[in-house]
N, C-alpha and C. Protein backbone atom coordinates (compact mmCIF):
# COMPACT_ATOMS: atom_id res chain seq x y z
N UNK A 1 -129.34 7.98 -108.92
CA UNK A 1 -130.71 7.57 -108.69
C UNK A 1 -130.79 6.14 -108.20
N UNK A 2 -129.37 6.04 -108.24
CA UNK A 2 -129.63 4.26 -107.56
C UNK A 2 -130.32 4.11 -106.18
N UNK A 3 -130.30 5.08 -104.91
CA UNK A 3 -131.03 5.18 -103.60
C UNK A 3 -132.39 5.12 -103.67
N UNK A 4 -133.37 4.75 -104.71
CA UNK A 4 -134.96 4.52 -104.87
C UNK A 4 -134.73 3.32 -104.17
N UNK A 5 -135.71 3.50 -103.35
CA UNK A 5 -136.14 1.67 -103.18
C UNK A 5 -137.23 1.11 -103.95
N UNK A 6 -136.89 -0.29 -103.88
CA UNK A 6 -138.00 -0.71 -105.04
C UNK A 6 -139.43 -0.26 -105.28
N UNK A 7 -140.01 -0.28 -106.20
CA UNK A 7 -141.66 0.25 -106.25
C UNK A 7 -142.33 -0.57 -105.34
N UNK A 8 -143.01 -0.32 -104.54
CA UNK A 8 -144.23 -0.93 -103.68
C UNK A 8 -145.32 -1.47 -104.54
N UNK A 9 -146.03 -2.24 -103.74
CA UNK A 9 -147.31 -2.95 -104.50
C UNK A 9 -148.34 -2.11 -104.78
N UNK A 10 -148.97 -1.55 -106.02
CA UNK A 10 -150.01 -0.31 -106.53
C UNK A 10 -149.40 1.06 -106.52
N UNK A 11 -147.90 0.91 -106.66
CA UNK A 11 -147.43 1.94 -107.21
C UNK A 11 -146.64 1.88 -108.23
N UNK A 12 -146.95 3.15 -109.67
CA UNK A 12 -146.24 3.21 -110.65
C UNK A 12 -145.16 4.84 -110.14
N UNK A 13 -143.87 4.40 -110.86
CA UNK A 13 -142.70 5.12 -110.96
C UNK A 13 -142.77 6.17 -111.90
N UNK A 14 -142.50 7.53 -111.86
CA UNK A 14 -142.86 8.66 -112.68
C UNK A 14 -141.77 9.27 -113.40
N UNK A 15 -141.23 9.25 -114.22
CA UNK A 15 -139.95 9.97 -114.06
C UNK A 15 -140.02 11.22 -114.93
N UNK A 16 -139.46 12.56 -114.54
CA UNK A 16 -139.56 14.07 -115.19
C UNK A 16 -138.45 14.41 -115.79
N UNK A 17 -138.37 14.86 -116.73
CA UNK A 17 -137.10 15.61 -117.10
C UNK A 17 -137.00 17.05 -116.66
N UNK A 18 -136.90 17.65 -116.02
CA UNK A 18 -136.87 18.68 -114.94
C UNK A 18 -135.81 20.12 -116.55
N UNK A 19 -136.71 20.99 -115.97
CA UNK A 19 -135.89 22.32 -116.97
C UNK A 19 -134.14 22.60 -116.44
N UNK A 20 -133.42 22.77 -117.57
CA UNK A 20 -132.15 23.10 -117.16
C UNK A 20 -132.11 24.25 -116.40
N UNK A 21 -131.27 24.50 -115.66
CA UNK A 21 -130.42 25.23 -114.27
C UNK A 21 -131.97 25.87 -113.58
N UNK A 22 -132.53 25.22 -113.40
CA UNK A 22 -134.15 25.08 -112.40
C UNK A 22 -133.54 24.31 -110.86
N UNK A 23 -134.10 24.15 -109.82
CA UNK A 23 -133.97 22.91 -108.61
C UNK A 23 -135.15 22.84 -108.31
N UNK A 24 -135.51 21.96 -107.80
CA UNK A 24 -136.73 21.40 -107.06
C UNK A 24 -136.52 20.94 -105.78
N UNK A 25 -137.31 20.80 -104.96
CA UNK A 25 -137.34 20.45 -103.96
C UNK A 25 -138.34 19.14 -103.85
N UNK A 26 -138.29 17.73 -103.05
CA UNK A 26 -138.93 16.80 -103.46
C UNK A 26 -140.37 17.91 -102.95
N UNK A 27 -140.57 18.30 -102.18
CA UNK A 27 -141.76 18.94 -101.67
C UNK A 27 -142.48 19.78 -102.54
N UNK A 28 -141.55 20.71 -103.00
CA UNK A 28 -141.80 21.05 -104.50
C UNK A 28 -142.75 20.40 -106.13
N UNK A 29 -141.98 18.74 -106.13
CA UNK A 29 -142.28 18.29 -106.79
C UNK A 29 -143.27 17.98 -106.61
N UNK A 30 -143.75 17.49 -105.47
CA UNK A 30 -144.81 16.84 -104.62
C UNK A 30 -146.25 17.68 -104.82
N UNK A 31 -145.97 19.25 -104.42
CA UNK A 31 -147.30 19.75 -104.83
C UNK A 31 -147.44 20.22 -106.43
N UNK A 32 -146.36 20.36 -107.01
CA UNK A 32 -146.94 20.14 -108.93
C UNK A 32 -147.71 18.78 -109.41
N UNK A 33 -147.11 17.40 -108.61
CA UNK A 33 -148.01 16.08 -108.76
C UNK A 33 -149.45 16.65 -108.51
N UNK A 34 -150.04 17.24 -107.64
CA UNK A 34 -151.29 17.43 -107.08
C UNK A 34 -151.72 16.66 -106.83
N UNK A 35 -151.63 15.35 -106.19
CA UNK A 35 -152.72 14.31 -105.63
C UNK A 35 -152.46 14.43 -104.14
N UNK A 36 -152.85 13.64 -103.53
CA UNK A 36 -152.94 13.63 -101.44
C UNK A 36 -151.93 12.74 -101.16
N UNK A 37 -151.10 13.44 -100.42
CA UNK A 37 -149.95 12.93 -99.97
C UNK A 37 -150.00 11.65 -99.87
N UNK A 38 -151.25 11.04 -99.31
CA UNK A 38 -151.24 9.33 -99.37
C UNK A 38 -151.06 8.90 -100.20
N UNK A 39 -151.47 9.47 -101.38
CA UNK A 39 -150.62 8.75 -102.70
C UNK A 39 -149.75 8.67 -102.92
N UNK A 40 -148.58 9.65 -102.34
CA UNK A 40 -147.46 9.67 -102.85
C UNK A 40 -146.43 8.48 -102.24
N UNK A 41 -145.74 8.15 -102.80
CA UNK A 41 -144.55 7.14 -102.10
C UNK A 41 -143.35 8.00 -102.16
N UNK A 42 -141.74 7.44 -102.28
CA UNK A 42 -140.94 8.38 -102.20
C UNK A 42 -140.97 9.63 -103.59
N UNK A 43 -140.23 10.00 -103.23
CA UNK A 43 -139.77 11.32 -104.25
C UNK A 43 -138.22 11.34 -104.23
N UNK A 44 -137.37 11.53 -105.38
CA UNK A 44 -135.94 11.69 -105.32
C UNK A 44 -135.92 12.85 -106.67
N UNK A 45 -135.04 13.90 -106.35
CA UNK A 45 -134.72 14.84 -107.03
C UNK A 45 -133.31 14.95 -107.50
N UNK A 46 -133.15 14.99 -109.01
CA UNK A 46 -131.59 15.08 -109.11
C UNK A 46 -131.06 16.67 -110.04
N UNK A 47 -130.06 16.52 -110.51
CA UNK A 47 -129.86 17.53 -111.12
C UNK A 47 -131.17 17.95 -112.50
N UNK A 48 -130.93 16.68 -112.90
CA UNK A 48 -132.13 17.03 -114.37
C UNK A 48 -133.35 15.88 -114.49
N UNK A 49 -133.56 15.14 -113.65
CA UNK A 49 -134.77 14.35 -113.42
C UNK A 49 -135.26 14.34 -112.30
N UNK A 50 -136.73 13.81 -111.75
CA UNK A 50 -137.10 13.60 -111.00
C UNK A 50 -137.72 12.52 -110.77
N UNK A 51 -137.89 11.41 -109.31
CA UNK A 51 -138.45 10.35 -109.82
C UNK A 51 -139.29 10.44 -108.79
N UNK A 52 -140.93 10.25 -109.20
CA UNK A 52 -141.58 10.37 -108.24
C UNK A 52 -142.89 8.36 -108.00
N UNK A 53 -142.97 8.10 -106.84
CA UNK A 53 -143.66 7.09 -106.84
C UNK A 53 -145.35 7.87 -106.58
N UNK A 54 -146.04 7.18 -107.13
CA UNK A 54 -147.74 7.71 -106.76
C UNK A 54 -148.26 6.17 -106.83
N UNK A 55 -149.26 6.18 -106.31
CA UNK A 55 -150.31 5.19 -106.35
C UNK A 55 -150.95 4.61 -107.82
N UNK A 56 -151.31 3.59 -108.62
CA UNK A 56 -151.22 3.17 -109.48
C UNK A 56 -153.26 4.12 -110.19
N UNK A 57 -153.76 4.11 -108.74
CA UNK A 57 -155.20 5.16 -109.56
C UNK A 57 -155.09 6.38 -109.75
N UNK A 58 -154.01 7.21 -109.28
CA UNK A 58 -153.30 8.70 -109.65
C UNK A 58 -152.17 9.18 -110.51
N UNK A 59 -151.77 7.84 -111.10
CA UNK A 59 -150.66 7.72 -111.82
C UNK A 59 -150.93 8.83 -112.80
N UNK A 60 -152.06 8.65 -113.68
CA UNK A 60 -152.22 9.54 -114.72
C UNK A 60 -152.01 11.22 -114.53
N UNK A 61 -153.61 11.11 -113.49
CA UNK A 61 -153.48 13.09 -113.08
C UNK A 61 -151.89 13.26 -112.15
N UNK A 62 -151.20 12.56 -111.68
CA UNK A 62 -149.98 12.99 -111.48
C UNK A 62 -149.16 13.42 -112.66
N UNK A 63 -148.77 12.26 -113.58
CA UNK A 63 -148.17 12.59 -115.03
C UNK A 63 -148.63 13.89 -115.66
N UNK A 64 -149.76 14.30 -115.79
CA UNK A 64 -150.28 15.22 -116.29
C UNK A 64 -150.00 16.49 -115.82
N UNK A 65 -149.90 16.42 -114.56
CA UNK A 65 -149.33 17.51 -113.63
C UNK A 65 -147.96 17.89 -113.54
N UNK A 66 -147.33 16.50 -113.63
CA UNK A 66 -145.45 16.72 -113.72
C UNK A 66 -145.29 17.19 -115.11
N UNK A 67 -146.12 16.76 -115.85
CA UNK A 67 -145.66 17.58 -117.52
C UNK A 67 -145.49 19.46 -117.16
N UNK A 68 -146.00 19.81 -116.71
CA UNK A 68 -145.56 21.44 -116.64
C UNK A 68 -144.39 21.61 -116.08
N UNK A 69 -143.75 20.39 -115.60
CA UNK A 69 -141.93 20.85 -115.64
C UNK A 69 -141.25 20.48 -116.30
N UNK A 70 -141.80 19.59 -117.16
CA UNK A 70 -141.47 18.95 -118.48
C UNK A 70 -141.44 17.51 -118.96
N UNK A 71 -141.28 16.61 -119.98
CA UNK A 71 -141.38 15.55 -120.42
C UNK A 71 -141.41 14.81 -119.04
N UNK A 72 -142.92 14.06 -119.06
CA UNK A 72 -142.81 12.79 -118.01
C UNK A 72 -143.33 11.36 -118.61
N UNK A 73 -142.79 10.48 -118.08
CA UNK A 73 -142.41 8.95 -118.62
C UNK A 73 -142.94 7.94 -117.23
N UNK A 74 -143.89 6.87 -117.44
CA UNK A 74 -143.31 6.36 -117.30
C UNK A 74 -142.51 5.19 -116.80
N UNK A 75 -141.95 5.08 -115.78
CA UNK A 75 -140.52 4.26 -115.69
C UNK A 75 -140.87 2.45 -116.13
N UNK A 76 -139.79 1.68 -116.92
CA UNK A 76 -140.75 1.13 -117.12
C UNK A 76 -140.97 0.19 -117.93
N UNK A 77 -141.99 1.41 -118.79
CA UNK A 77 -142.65 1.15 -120.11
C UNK A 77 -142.05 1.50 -121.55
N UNK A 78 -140.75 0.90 -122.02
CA UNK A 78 -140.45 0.99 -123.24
C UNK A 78 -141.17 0.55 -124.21
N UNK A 79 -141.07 1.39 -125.36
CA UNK A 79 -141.67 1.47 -126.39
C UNK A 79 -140.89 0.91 -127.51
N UNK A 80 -141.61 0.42 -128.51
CA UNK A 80 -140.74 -0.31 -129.93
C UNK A 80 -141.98 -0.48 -131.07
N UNK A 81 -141.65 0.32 -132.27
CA UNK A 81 -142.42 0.61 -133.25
C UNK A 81 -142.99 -1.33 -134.05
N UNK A 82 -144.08 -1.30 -134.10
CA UNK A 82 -144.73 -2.94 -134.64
C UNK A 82 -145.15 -1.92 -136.16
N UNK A 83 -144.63 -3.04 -137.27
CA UNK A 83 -144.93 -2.80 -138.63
C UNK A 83 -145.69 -3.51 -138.95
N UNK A 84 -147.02 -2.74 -139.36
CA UNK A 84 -148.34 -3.71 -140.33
C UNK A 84 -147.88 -3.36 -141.25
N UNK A 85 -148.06 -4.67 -142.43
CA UNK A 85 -148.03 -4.59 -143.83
C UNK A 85 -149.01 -4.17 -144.71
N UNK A 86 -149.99 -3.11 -143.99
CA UNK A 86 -151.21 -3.09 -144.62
C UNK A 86 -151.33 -1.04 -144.41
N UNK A 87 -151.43 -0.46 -145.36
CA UNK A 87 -151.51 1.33 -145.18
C UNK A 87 -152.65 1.78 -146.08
N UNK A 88 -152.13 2.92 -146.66
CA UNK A 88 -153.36 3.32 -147.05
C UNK A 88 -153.98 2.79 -148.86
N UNK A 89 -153.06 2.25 -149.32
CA UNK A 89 -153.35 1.86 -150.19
C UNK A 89 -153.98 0.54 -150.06
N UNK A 90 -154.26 -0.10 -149.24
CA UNK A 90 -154.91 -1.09 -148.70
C UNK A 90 -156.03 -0.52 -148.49
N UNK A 91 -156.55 0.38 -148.06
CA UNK A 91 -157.94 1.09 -147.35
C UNK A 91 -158.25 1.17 -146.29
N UNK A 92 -156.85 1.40 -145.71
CA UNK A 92 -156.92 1.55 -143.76
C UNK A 92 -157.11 3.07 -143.42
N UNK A 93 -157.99 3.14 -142.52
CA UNK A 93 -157.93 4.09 -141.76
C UNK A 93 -157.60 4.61 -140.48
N UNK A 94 -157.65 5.32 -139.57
CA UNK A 94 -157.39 5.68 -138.49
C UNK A 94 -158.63 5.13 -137.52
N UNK A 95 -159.26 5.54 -137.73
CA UNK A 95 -160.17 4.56 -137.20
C UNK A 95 -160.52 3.34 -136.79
N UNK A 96 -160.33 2.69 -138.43
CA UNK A 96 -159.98 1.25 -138.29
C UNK A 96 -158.81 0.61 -137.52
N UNK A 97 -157.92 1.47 -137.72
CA UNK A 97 -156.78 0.84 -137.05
C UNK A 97 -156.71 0.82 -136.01
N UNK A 98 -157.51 1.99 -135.16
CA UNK A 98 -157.80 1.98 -133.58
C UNK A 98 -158.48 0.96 -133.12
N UNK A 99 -159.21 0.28 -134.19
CA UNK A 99 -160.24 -0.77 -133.59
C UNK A 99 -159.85 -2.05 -133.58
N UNK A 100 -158.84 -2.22 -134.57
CA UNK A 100 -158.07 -3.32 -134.34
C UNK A 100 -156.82 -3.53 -133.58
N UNK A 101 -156.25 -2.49 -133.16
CA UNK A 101 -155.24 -2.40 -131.92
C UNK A 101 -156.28 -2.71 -130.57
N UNK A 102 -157.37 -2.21 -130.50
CA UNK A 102 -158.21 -2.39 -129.57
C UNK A 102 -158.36 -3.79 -128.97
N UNK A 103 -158.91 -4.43 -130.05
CA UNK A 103 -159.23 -6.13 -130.47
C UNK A 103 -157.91 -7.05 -129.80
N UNK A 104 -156.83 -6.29 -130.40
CA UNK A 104 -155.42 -6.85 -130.20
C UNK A 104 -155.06 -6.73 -129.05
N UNK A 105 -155.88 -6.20 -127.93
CA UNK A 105 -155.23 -5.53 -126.68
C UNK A 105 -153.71 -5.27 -126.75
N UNK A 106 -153.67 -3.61 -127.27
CA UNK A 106 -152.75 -2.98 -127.65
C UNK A 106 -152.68 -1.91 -127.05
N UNK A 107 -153.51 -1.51 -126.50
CA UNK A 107 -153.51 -0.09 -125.71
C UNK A 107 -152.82 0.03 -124.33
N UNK A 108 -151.99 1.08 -124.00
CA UNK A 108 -152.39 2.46 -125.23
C UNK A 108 -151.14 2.05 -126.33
N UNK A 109 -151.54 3.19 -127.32
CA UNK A 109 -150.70 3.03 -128.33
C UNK A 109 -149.63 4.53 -128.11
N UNK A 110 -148.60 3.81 -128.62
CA UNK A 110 -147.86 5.41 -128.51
C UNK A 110 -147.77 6.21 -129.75
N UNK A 111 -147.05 6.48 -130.81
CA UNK A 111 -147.13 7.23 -131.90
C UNK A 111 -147.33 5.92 -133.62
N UNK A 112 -148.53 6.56 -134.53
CA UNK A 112 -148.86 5.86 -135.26
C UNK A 112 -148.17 7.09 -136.05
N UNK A 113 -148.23 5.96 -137.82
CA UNK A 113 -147.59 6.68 -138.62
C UNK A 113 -148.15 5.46 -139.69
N UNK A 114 -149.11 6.35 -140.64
CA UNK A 114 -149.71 5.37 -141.48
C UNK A 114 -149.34 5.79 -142.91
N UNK A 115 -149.02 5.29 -143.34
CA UNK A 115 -148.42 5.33 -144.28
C UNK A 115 -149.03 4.83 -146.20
N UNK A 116 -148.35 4.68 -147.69
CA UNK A 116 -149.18 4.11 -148.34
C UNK A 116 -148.94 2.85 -148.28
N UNK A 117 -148.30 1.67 -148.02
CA UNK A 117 -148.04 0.47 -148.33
C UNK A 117 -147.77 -0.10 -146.77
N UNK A 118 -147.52 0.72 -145.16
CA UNK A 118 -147.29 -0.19 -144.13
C UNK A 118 -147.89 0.94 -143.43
N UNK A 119 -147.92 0.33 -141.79
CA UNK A 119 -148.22 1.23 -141.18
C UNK A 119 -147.70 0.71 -139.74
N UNK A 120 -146.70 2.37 -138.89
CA UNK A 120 -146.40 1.43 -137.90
C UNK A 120 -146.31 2.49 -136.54
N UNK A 121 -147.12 1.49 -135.41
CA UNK A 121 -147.73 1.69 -134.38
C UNK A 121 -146.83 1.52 -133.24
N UNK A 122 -146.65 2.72 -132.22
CA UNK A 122 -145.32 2.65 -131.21
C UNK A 122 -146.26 1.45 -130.19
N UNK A 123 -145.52 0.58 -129.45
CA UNK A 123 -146.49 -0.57 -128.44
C UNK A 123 -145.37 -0.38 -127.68
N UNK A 124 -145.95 -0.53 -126.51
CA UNK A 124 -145.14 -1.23 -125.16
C UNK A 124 -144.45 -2.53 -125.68
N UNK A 125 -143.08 -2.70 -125.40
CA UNK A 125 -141.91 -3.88 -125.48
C UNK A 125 -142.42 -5.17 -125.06
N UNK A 126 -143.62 -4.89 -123.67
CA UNK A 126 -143.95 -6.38 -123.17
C UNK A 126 -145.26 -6.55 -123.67
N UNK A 127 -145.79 -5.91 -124.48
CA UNK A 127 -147.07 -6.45 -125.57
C UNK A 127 -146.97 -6.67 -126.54
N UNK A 128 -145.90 -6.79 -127.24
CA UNK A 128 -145.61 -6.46 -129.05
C UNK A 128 -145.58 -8.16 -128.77
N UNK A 129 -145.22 -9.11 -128.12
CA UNK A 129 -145.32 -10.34 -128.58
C UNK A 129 -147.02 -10.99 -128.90
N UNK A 130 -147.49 -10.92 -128.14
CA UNK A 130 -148.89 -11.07 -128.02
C UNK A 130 -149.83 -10.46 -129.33
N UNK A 131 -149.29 -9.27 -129.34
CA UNK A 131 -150.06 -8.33 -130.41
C UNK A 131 -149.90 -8.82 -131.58
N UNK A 132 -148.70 -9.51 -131.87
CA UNK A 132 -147.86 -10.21 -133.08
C UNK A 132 -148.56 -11.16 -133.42
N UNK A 133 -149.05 -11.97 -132.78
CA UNK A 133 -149.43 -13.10 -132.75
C UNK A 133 -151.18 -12.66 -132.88
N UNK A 134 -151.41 -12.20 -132.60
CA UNK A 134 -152.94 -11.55 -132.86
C UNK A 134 -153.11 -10.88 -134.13
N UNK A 135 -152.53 -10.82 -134.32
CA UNK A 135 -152.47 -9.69 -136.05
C UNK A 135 -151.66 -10.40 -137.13
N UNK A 136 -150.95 -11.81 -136.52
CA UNK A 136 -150.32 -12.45 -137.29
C UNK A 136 -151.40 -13.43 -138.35
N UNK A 137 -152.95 -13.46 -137.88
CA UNK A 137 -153.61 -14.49 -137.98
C UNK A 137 -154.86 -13.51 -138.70
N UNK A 138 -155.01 -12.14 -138.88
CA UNK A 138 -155.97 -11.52 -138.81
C UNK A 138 -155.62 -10.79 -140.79
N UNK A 139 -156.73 -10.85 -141.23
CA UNK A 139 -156.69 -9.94 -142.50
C UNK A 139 -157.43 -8.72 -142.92
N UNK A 140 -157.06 -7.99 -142.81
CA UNK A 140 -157.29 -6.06 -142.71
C UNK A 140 -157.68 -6.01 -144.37
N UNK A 141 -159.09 -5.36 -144.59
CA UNK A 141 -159.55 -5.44 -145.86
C UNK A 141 -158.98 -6.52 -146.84
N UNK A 142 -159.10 -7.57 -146.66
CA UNK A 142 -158.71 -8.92 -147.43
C UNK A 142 -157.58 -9.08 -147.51
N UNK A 143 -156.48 -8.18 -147.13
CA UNK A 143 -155.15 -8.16 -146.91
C UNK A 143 -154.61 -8.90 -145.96
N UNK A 144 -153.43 -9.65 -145.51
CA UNK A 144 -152.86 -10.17 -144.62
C UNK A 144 -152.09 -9.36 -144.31
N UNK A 145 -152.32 -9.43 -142.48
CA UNK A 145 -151.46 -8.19 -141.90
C UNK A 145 -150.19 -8.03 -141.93
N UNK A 146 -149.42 -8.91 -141.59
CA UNK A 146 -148.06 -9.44 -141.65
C UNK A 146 -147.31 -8.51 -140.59
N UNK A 147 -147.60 -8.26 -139.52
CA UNK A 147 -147.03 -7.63 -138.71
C UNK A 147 -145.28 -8.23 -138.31
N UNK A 148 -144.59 -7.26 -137.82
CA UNK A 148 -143.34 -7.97 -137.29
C UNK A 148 -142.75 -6.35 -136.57
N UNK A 149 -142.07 -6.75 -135.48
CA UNK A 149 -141.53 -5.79 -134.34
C UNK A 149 -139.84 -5.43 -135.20
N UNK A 150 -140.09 -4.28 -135.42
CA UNK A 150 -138.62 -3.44 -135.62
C UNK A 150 -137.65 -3.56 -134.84
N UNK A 151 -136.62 -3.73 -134.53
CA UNK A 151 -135.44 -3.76 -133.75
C UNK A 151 -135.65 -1.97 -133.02
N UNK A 152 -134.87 -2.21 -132.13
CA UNK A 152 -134.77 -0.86 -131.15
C UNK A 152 -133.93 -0.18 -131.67
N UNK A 153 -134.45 1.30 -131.92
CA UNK A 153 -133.02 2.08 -132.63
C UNK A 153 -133.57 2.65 -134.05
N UNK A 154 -134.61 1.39 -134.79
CA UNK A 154 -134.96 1.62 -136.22
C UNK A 154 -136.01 1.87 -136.05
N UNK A 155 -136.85 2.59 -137.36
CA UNK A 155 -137.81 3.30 -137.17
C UNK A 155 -137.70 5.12 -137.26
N UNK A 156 -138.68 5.82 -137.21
CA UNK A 156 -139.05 7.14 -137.52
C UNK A 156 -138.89 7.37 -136.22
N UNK A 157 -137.55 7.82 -135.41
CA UNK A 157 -138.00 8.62 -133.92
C UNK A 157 -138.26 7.98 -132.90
N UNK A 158 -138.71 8.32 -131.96
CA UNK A 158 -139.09 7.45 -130.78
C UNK A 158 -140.45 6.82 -130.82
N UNK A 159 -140.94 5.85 -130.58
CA UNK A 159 -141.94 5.41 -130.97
C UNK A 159 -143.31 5.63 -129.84
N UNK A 160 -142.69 6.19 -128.54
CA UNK A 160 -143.90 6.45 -127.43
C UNK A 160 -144.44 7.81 -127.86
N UNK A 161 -145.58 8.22 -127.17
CA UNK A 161 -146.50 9.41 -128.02
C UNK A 161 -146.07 10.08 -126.77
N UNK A 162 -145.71 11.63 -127.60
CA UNK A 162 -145.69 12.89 -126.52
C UNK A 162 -146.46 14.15 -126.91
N UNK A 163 -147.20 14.65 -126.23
CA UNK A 163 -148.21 15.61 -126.21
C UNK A 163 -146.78 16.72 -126.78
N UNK A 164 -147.56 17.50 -128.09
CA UNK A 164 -147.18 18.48 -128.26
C UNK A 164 -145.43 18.05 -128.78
N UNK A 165 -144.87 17.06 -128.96
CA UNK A 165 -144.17 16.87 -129.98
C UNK A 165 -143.79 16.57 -131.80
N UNK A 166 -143.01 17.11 -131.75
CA UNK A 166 -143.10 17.27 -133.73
C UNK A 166 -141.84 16.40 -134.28
């Protein structure tokens, strides 16, 4: 996959995990994306991924569309689980917690997992500093948040959210 050329300006990188002993054709791939060819930038097809470029306002309904050949990502945007010191025995809710990731400009969030004593929220790698520092200063039902970023690797699983994973 090294032959991509770099992403162009207002385009995000897509990448598919394509079904085993399946092929595609980039043309193929191209009409499962469903957007207008002008959106599209290159396409490269390999044995078990696909990487497709789209325009940064079709990014989504493309992703959404490449999911029916399977897991799409993407390219990118790593994920790393942020631990609040504050769960349900504190009196957090789901709710609440959406509203203060909100506040934190944290979105999107990838997989939450709230817990009784912490609670911890998958973030993009290049927001968890910022977010840290926003929640470092903030107290969640009279509690101090005490947030701090997990090392890569630790944690419950992967920390980005996937439709229809368990």
């Amino acid at each position: 996959m090294d032959d991509l050329p770099d992403l162009s300006k207002g385009f995000v990188r897509i990448s598919v995990r394509l079904p085993a002993g399946e092929s595609y054709t980039p043309g193929e791939v191209a009409k499962i994306a469903n957007v207008a060819l002008d959106q599209l930038g290159p396409i490269v097809v390999a044995p078990a991924e696909a990487l497709v470029d789209v325009r940064y306002e079709t990014g989504r309904q493309a992703r959404i569309n490449l999911e029916r050949l399977g897991p799409a990502k993407l390219v990118g945007w790593e994920w790393q689980w942020l631990k609040i010191g504050i769960g349900r025995n504190h009196g957090l809710s789901m709710g609440q917690l959406k509203k203060i990731m909100q506040t934190a400009d944290a979105m999107p969030l990838g997989k939450i997992s709230i817990n009784n004593t912490h609670t911890l929220v998958g973030l993009q790698d290049f927001k968890l500093p910022s977010v840290i520092a926003r929640l470092s200063q903030l107290r969640i039902n009279g509690y101090s948040a005490r947030p701090e970023s997990l090392p890569p690797g630790k944690g419950p699983g992967n920390p980005a959210f996937a439709p229809n994973a368990r």
